[in-house]
Protein backbone atom coordinates (compact mmCIF):
# COMPACT_ATOMS: atom_id res chain seq x y z
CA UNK A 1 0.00 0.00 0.00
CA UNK A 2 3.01 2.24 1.11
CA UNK A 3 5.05 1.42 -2.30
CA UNK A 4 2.14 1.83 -4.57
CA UNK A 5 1.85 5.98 -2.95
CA UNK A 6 5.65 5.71 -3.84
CA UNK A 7 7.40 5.71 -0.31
CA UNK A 8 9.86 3.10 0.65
CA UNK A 9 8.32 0.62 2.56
CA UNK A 10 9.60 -2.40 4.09
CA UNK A 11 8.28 -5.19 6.00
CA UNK A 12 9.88 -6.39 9.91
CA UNK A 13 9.43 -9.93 8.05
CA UNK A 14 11.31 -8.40 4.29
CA UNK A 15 13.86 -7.05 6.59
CA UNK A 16 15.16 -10.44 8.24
CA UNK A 17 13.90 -9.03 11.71
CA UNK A 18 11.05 -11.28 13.02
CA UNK A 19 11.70 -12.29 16.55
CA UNK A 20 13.99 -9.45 17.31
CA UNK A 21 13.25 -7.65 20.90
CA UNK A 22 11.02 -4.67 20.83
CA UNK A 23 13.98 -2.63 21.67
CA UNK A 24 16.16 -4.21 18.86
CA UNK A 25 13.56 -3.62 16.08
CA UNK A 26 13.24 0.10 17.51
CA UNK A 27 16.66 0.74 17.34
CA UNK A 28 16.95 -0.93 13.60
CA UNK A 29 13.40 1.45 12.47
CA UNK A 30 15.12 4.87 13.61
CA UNK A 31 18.45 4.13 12.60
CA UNK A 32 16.97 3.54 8.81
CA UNK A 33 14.54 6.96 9.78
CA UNK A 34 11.74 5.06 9.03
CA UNK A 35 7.67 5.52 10.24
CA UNK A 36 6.80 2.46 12.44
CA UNK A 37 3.21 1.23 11.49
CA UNK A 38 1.79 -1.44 13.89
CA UNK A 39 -0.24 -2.68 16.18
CA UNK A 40 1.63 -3.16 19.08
CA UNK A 41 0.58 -1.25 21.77
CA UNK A 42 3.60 -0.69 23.79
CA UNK A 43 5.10 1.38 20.61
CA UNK A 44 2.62 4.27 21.12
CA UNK A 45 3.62 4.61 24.99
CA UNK A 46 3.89 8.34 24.81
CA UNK A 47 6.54 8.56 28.01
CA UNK A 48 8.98 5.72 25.88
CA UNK A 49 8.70 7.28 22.46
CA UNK A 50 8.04 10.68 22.99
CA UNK A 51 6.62 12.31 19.89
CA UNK A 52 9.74 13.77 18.52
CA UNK A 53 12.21 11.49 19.39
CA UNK A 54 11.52 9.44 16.15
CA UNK A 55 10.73 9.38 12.58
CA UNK A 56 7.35 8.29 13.72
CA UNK A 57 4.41 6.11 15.02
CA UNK A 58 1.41 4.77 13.60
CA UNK A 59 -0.61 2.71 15.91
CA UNK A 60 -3.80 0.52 14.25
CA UNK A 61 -6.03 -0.43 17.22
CA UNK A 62 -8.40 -2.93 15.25
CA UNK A 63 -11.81 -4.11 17.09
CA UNK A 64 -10.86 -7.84 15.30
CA UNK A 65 -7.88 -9.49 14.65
CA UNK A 66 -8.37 -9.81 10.95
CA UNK A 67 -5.84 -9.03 8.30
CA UNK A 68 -8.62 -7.35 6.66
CA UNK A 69 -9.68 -4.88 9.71
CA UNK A 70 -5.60 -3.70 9.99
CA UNK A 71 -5.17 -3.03 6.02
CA UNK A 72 -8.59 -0.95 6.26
CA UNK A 73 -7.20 1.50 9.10
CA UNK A 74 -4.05 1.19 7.31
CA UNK A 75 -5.68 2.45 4.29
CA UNK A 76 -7.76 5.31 6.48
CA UNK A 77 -4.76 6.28 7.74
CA UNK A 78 -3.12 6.52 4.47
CA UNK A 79 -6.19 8.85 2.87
CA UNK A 80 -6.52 10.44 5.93
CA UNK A 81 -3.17 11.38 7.58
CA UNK A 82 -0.01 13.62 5.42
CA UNK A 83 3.10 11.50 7.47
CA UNK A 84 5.21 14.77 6.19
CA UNK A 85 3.14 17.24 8.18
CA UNK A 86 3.36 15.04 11.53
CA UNK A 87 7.15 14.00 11.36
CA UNK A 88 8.20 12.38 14.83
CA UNK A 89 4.17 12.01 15.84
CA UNK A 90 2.55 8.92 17.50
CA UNK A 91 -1.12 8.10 15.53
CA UNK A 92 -3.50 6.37 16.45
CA UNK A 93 -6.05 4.75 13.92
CA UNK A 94 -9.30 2.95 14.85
CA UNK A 95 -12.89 2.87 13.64
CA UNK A 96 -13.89 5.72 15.30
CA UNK A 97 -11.24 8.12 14.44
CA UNK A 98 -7.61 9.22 14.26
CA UNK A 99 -5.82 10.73 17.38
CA UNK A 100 -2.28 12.17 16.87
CA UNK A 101 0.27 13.18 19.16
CA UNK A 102 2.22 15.54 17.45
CA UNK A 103 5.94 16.08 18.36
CA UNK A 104 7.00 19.51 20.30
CA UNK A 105 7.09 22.95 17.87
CA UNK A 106 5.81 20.95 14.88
């Protein structure tokens, strides 16, 4: 979905990184600059990755586990969120809306 809006994207699973720690993967996403899109909770803990601090967070809180449900909010948040206004922001996509945290003097 990311390629085909022509940005870079890359999969944890295309990158060789399944099974790394949290704090291993983090390291690896920042150090490339990339946008982490997820669904991991712990990623959008505002006091461990303050907005700012990193290229960026987007968090897909899905009512269902379904491949389906995550590539819809995916999509909303694609249509619905510019990821070059918001650099360094934590997002957070569900059914009822988007919520960003945007990083300080942005």
């Amino acid at each position: 979905m990311l390629n085909a809006l022509g940005r870079a994207a890359v999969t944890v699973l295309g990158q060789g990184w399944s099974g790394v720690s949290d704090d291993v993967l983090w390291r690896r996403i920042q150090a490339e600059g990339r946008w982490l899109i997820t669904a991991d909770k712990g990623f959008a803990n505002l006091r461990k990755y303050s907005p700012g601090d990193h290229a960026g967070v987007i968090l897909l809180r899905s009512a269902e586990e379904s491949r389906r449900d995550y590539l819809d909010l995916a999509a909303t948040a694609l249509e619905r969120v510019d990821l070059d206004e918001i650099p360094g922001a934590v997002v957070v996509i569900t059914r009822r809306g988007i919520r960003i945290r945007r990083a300080p003097n942005v």
